[in-house]
Structures are given as C-alpha cells and as structure tokens.
Protein backbone atom coordinates (compact mmCIF):
# COMPACT_ATOMS: atom_id res chain seq x y z
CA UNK A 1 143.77 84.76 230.71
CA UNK A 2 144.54 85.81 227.07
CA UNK A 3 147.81 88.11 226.86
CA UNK A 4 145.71 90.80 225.26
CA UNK A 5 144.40 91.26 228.81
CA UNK A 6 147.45 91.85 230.64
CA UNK A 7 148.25 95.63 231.14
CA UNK A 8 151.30 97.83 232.48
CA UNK A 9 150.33 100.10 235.40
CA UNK A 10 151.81 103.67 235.02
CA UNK A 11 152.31 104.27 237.99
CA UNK A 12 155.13 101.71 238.32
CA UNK A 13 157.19 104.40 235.77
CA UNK A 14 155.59 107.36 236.82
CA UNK A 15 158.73 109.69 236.74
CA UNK A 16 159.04 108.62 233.06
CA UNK A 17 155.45 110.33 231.69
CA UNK A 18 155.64 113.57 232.78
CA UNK A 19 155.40 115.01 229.32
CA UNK A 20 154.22 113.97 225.96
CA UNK A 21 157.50 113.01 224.52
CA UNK A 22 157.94 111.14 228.43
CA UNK A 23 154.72 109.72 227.76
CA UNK A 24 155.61 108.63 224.41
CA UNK A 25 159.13 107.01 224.82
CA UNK A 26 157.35 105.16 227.79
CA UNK A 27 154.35 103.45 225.74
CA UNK A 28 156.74 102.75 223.09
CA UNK A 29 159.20 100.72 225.66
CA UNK A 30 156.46 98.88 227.13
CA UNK A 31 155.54 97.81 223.89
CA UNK A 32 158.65 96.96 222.80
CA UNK A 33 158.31 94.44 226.12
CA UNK A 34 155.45 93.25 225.01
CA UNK A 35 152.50 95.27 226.84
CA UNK A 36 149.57 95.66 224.21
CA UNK A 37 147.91 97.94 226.97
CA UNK A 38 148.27 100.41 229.93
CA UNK A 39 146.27 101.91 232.39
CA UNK A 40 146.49 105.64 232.65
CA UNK A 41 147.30 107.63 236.17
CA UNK A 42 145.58 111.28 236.40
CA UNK A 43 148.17 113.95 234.50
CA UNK A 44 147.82 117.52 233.60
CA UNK A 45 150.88 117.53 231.98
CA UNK A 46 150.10 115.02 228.81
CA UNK A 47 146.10 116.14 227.19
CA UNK A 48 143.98 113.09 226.13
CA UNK A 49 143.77 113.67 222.77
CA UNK A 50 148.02 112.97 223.50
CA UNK A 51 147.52 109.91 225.00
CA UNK A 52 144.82 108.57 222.56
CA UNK A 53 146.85 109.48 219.14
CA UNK A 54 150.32 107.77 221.25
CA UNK A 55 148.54 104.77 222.35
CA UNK A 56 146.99 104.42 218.88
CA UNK A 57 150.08 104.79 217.30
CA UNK A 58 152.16 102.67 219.16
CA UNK A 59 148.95 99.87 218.95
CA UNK A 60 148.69 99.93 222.68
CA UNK A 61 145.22 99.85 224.22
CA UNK A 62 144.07 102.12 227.35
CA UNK A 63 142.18 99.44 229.28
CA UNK A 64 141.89 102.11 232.15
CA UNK A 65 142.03 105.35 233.40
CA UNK A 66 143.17 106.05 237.33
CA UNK A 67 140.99 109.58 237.07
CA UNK A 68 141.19 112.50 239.68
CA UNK A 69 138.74 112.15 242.71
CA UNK A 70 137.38 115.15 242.60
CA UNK A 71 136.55 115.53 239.11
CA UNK A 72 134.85 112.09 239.66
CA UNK A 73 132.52 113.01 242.41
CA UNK A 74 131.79 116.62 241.30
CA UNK A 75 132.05 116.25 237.29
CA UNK A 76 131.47 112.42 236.63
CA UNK A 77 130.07 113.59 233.07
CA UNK A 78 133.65 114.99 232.55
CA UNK A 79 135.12 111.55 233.20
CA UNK A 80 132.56 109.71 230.25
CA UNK A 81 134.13 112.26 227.81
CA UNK A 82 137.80 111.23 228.99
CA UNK A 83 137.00 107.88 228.66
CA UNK A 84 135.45 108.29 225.48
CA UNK A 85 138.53 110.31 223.65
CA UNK A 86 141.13 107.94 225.16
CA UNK A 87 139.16 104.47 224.48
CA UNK A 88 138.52 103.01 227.49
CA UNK A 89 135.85 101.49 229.60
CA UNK A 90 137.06 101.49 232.77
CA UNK A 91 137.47 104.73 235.26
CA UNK A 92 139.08 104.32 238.57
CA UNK A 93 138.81 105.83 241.97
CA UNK A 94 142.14 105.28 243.27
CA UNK A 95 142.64 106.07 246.57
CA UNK A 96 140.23 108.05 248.92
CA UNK A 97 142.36 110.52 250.07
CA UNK A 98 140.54 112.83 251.78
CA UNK A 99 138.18 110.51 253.68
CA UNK A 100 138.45 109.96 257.27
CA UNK A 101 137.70 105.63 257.22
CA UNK A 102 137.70 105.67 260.89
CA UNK A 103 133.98 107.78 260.16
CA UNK A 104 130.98 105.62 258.96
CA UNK A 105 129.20 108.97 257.85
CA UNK A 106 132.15 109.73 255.74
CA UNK A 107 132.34 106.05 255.01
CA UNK A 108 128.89 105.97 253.29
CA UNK A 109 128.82 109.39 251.99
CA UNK A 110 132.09 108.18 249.84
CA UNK A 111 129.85 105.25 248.70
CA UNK A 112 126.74 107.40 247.53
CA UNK A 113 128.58 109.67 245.52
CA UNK A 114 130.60 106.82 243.51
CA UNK A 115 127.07 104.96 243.17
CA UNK A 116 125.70 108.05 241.33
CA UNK A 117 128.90 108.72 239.31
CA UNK A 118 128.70 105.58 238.65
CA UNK A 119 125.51 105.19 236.83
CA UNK A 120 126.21 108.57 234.91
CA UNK A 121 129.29 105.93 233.63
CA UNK A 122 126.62 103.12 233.39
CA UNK A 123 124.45 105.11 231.13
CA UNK A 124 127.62 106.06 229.04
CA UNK A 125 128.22 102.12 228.38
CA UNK A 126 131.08 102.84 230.76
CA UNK A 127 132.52 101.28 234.16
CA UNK A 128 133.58 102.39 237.71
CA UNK A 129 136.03 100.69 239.96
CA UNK A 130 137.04 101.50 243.49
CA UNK A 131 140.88 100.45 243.55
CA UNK A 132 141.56 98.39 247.15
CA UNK A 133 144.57 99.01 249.10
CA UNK A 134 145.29 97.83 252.78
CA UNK A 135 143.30 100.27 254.28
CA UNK A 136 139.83 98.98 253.42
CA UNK A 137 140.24 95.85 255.57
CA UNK A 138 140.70 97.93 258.93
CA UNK A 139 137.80 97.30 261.02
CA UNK A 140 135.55 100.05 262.05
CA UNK A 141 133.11 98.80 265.01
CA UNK A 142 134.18 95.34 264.02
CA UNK A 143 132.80 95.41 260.75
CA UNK A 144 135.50 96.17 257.34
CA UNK A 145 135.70 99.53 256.14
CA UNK A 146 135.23 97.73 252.69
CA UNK A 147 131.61 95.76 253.57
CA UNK A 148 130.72 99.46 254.71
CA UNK A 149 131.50 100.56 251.06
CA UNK A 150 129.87 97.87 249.34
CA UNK A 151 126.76 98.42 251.25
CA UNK A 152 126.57 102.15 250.46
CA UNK A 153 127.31 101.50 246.68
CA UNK A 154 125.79 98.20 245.71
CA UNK A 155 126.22 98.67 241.67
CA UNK A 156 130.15 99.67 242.52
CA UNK A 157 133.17 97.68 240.51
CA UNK A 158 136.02 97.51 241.90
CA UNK A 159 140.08 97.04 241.08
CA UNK A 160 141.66 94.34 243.73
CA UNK A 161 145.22 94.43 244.29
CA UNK A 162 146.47 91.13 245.27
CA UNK A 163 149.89 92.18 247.40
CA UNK A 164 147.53 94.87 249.40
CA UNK A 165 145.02 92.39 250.13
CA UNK A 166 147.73 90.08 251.45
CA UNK A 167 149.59 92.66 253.40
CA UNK A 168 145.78 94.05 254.96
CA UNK A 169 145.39 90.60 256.21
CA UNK A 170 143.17 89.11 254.25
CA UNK A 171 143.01 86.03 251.38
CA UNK A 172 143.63 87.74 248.20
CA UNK A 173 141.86 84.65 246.72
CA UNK A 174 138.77 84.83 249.09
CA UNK A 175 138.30 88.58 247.88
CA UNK A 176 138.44 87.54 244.03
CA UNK A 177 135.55 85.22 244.76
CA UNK A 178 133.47 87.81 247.05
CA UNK A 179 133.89 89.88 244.29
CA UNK A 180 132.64 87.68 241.51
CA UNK A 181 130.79 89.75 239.13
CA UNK A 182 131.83 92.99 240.00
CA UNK A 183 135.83 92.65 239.46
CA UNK A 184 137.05 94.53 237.11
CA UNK A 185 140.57 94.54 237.11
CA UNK A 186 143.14 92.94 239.13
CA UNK A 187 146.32 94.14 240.59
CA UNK A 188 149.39 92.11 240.03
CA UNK A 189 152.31 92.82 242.00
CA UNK A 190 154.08 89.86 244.46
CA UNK A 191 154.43 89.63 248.00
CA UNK A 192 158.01 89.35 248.99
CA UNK A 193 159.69 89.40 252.72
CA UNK A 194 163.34 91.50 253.23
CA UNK A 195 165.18 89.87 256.07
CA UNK A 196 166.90 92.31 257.17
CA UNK A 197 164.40 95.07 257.71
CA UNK A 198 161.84 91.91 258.58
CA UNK A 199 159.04 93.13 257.06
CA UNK A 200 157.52 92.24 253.49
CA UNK A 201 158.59 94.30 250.09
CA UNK A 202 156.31 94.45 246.41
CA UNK A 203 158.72 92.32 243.98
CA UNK A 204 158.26 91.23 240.35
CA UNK A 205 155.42 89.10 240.04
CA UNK A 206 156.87 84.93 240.16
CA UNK A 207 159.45 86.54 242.79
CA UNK A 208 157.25 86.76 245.06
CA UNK A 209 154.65 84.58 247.61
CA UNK A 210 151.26 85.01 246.27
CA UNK A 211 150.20 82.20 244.38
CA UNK A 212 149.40 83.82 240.91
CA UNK A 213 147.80 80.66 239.15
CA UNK A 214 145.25 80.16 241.60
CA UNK A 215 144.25 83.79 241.89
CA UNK A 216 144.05 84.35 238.22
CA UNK A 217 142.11 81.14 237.80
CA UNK A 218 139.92 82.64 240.38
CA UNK A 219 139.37 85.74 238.51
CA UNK A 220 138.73 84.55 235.79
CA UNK A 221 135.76 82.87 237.14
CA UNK A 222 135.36 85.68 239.00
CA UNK A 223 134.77 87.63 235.57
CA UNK A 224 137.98 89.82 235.80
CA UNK A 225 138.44 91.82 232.85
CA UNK A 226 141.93 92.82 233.04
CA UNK A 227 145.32 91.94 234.74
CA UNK A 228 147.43 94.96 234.99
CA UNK A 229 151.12 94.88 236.57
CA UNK A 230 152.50 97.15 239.19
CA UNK A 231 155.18 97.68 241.01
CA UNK A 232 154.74 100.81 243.33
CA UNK A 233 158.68 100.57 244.40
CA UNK A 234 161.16 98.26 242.35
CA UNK A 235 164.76 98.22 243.59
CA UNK A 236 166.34 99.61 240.00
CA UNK A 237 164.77 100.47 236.73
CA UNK A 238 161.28 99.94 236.46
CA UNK A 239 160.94 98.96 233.56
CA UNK A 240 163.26 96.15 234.09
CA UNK A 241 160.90 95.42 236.89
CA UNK A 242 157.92 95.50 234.61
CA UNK A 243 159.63 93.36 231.95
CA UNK A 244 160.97 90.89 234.39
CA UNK A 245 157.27 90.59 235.53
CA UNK A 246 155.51 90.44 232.29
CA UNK A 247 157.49 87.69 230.97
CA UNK A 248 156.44 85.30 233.93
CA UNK A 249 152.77 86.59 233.32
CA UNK A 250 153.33 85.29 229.30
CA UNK A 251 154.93 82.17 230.12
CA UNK A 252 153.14 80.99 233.23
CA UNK A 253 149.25 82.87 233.90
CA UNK A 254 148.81 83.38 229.91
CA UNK A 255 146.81 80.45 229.15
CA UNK A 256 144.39 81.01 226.53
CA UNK A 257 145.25 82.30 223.04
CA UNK A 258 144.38 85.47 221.73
C-alpha cells in the first residue's frame, strides 16, 4: 500500500464541514496530518465546484464520493457530472436506508437499479461501490442478505469496512478475498472491546483487534484501490482520532513508496 492511497473519511469529522469555510479549515487540518486525500459524504451545504477548487488547493485528492441514494437510483447521470467536477472515480452507495433486507423482492430490486446506475458510471470511465455495514451478513432464508445483492448486481463494486464485517460476524479477511476484483475501497477503523459496558467500541486503527497487515496484504491482492480511515464515534476530538490512526497506517501498513 503506497501512502498516496490512504484517505480520511469525512464522516469521522462530520460536524466540522458544514460550510465552505468548515469544509476548508477541515481539508487543510487533515493535510497538515498528512492525508493527501478524502472521501466526500453527501452535503448541500458546500457546492462541488467548492470542494474541487479546496481540495485542489490544499493538494488533497477526492478518491470518493459517499453520494445521495436517491439521486443515484433516479439521476445516476447526475452523479457522472459530480464525479467529474470534483475528480474522482469512485461513487458510493452508502447505506440502503429505505430498504426493507428482511424482503428478497426489495433485496433484488436494490441490486437492479445499482447494476444499471452502475453502467451509466461504467460508460463514464467511472466506478460504483456498495459500502458494507453489519447488516448485509443477516441471513434471510439462510442465505446472506449480501450473496442476494451480489447476485442481483453482478458488475457491482463494493467498499468493505473491516470493523463492520467483524462485528456482523464474519472474517473481514475472508470477505477481502471473496471480493477480489471488485474491491474498491476498504474501510479502516479497529475493533476494540469496553469492559465495562462488555460490548466492542470502533478505536484508532493499531488500538484495536483486527489484524491490519494481513487484511491490507489481502487487499492488495485483492486489487483494493484505496484505504480510507474512519472513525464513526472517537472518544474526543476527531481529528486527534484520525491523526492517531494515520500515523500507525504510515509507519506500519505503508509499505511501498510512492
């Protein structure tokens, strides 16, 4: 993994780009860590002609875009001209919200319509990814919501997280090589466990249980694209959070040069 591939989730400091000037301050601080690119969650508050002239500015890449569902399904056209004025080749579905997963007709019909807004991407040069919480790996007739996915959208990328996969169950590394080929991006956050409420907690990434060097080894093969850091809850400033993660990234996963 070269460090040119490691990325700063937004979400992680999502109460800090609510505006442009929020938006700015935060891509300049994240530089200033040592991030050399972000990926984007949906805003109505910062326009993308913002975000591309910041990011320029600030020499921070966009290496992908968390995009609004529905605008996805209904407009994918809409998301190759975000994509395009931002500079980035990767689109996200994040989370599917208004989908009942315990329905297999709701199940596929989710699948179809990200198969054909993906190839209006594909046809653009450009990528979609289905990001993977917990809730994929609940069975439905004994059989994963997420095979059920797969199966309705066979050209489909997707975004693994490695704590969700652990706390849904599953081998984070087993997913990385089922996904070989189509894994675009992969979700590092670590796998803690808080005593006291006995039950595990997202901490910076070397904090943590997950074993980072064989899962990013196994993405790599897997033909991951980027490694992007995130930290839904952090226990003070998240930014300290992010830095605190970034520099175990640098000095223990980075192992190519740029």
């Amino acid at each position: 993994m070269k460090l040119s591939q490691v990325a700063a989730q937004l979400y992680t400091v999502r109460d800090h780009v609510l505006d442009p000037s929020g938006f700015s301050r935060t891509i300049e601080r994240l530089k200033s860590i040592g991030y050399s690119a972000v990926e984007l969650i949906p805003s109505d508050k910062v326009k993308d002609q913002e975000i591309a002239k910041i990011c320029t500015d600030a020499g921070v890449a966009v290496a992908a875009a968390h995009v609004h569902q529905s605008v996805l399904i209904a407009h994918p056209e809409a998301i190759v001209d975000k994509l395009q004025v931002i500079g980035a080749k990767l689109a996200v579905y994040a989370y599917p919200a208004e989908v009942d997963l315990t329905s297999r007709l709701e199940i596929e019909q989710l699948g179809s319509r990200l198969e054909q807004s993906a190839e209006v991407l594909r046809r653009a040069g450009l990528k979609l990814a289905y990001h993977i919480h917990a809730i994929e790996f609940s069975r439905l007739e004994g059989e994963p919501v997420l095979n059920i996915l797969r199966e309705a959208a066979p050209t489909l990328n997707f975004e693994l997280d490695a704590y969700w996969a652990q706390y849904g169950g599953v081998s984070p590394e087993r997913c990385i090589r089922e996904f070989r080929g189509k894994l675009a991006a992969l979700h590092l956050k670590d796998y803690g466990f808080n005593l006291k409420k006995i039950q595990p907690v997202m901490v910076e990434v070397g904090t943590g249980n997950l074993d980072f060097s064989t899962l990013v080894a196994e993405a790599e093969r897997a033909g991951c694209e980027w490694f992007i850091v995130e930290q839904d809850v952090t226990p003070g400033d998240p930014f300290d959070s992010l830095e605190r993660s970034f520099r175990y990234v640098r000095d223990h996963l980075v192992t190519r040069d740029e």
